[in-house]
N, C-alpha and C. Protein backbone atom coordinates (compact mmCIF):
# COMPACT_ATOMS: atom_id res chain seq x y z
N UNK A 1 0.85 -1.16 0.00
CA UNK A 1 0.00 0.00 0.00
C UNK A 1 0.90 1.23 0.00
N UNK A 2 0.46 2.05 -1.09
CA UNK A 2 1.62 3.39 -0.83
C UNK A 2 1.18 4.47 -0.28
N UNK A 3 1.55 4.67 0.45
CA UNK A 3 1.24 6.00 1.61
C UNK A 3 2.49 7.16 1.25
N UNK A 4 2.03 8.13 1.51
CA UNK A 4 3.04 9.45 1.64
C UNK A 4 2.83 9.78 3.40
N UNK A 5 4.04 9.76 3.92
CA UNK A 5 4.20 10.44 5.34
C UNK A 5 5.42 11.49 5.41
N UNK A 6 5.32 12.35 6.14
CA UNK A 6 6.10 13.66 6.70
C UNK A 6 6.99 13.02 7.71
N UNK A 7 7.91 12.54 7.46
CA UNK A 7 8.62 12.10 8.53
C UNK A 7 9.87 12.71 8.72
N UNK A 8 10.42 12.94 9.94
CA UNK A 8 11.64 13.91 10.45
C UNK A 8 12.67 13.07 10.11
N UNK A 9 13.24 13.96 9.40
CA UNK A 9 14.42 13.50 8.31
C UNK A 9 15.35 13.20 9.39
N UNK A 10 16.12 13.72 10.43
CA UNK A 10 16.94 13.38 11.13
C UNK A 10 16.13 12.14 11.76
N UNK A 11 15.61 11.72 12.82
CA UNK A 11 15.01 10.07 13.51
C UNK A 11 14.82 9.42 12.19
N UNK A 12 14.61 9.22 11.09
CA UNK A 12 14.29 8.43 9.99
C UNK A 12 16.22 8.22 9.84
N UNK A 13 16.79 9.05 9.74
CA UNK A 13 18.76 8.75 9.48
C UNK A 13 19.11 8.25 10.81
N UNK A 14 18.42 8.44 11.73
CA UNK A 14 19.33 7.15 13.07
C UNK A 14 18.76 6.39 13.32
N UNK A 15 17.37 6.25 12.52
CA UNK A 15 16.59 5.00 12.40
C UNK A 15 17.27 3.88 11.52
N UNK A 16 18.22 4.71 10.28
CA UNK A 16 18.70 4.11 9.59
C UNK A 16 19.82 3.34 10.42
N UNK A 17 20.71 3.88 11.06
CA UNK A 17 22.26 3.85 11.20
C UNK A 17 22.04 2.91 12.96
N UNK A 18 20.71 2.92 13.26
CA UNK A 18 20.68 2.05 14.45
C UNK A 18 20.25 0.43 13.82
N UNK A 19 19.22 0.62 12.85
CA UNK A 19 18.75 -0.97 12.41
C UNK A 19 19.38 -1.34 12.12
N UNK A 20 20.39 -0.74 10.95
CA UNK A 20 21.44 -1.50 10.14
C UNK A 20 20.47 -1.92 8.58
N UNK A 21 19.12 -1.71 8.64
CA UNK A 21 18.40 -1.24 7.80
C UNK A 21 18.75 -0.94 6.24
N UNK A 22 18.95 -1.60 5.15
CA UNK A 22 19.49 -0.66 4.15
C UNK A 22 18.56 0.10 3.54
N UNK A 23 17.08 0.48 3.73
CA UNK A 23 16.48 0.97 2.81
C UNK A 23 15.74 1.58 3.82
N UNK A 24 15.14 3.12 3.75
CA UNK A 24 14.29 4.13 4.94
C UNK A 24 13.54 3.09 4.56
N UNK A 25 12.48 2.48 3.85
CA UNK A 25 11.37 1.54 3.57
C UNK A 25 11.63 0.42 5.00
N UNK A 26 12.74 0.11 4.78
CA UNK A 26 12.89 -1.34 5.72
C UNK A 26 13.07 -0.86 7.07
N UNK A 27 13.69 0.50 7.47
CA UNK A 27 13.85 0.94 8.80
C UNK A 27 12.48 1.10 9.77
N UNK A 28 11.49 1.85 8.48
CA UNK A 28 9.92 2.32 8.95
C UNK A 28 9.76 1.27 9.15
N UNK A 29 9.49 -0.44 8.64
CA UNK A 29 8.76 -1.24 8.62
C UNK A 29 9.53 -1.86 9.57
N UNK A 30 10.55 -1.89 9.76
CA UNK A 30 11.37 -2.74 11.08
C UNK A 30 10.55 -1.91 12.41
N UNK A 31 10.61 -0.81 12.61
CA UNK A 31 10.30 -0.17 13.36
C UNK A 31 8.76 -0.41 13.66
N UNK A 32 7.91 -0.48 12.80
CA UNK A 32 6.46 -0.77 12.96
C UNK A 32 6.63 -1.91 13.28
N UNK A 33 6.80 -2.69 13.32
CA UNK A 33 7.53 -4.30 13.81
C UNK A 33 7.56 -3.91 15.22
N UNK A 34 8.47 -3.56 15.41
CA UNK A 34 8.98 -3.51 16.85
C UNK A 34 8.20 -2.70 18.03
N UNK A 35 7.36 -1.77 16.89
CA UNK A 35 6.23 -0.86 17.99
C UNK A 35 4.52 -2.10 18.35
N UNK A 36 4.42 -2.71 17.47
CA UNK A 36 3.39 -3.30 17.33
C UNK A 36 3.42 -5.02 18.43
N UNK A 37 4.95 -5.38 17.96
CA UNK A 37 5.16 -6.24 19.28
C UNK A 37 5.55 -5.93 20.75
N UNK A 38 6.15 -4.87 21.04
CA UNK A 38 5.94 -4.10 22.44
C UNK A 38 4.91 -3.70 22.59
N UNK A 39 3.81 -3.27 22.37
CA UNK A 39 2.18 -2.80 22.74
C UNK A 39 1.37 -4.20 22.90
N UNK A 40 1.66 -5.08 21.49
CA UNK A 40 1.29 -6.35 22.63
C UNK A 40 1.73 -7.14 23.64
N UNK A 41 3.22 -6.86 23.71
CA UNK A 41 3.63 -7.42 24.77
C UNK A 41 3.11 -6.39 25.93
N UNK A 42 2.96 -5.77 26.27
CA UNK A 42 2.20 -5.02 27.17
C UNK A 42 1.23 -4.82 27.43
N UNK A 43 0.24 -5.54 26.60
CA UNK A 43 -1.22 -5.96 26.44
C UNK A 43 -0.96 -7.51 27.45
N UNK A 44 -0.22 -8.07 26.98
CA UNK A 44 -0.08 -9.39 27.88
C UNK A 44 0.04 -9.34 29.52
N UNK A 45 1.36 -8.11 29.74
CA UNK A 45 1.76 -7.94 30.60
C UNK A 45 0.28 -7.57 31.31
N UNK A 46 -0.35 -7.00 31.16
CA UNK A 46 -1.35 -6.48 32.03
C UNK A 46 -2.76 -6.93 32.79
N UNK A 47 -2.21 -8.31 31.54
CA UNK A 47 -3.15 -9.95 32.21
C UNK A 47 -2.59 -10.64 33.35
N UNK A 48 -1.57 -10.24 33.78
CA UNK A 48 -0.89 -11.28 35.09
C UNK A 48 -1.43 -10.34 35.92
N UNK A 49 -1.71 -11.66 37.03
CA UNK A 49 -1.95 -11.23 38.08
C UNK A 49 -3.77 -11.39 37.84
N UNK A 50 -4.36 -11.34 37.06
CA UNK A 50 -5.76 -11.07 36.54
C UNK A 50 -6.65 -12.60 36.28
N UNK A 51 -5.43 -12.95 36.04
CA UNK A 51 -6.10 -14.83 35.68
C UNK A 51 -6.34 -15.90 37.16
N UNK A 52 -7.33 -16.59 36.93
CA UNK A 52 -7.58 -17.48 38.15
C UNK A 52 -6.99 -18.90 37.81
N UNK A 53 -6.24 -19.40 38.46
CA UNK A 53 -5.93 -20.61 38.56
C UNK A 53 -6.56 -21.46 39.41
N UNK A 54 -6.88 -22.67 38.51
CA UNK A 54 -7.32 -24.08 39.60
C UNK A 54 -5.89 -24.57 39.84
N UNK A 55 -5.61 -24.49 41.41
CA UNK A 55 -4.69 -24.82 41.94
C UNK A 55 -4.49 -26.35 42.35
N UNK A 56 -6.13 -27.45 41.85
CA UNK A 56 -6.33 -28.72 41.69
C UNK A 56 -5.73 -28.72 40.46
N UNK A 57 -5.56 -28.33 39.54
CA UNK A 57 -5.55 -28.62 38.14
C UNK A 57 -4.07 -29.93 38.19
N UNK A 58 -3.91 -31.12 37.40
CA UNK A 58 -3.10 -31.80 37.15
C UNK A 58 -2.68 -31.81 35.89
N UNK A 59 -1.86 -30.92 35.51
CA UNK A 59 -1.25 -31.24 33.66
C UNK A 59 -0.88 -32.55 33.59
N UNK A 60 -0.38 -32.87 34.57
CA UNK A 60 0.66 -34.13 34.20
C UNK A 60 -0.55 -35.26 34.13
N UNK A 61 -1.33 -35.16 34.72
CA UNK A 61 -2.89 -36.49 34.62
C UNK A 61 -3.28 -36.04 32.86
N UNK A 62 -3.18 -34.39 32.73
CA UNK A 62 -3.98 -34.58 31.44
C UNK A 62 -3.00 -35.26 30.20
N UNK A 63 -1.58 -34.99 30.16
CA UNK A 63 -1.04 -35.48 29.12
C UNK A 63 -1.18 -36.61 28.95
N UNK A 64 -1.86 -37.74 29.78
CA UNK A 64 -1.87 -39.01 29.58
C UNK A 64 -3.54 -39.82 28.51
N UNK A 65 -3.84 -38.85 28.25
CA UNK A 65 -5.38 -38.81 27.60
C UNK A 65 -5.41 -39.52 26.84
């Protein structure tokens, strides 16, 4: 999909020179990568502590099914 964005020419060049990135294309998209799996990992994070455990529960009885 081709989009036009305004992006700050300097963070787009140490976006470059930190990924190792050869193309601004691959830096943006590395970067959307990396924003999209930290927000869900922090979506996860915010389920602990929230979940109920059956503290009967036996995994080891169920693998035998």
């Amino acid at each position: 999909m081709a989009t036009n964005l305004a992006l700050d020419p300097g963070l787009l060049d140490r976006a470059l020179v930190v990924s190792g990135a050869p193309t601004k294309k691959a830096a943006v998209t590395m970067a959307l990568e990396e924003f999209v799996a930290r927000r869900e990992q922090a979506a996860l994070a915010e389920l602990a502590g929230s979940l109920e455990w059956d503290d009967g529960f036996d995994y080891k009885a169920e693998r035998s099914r």
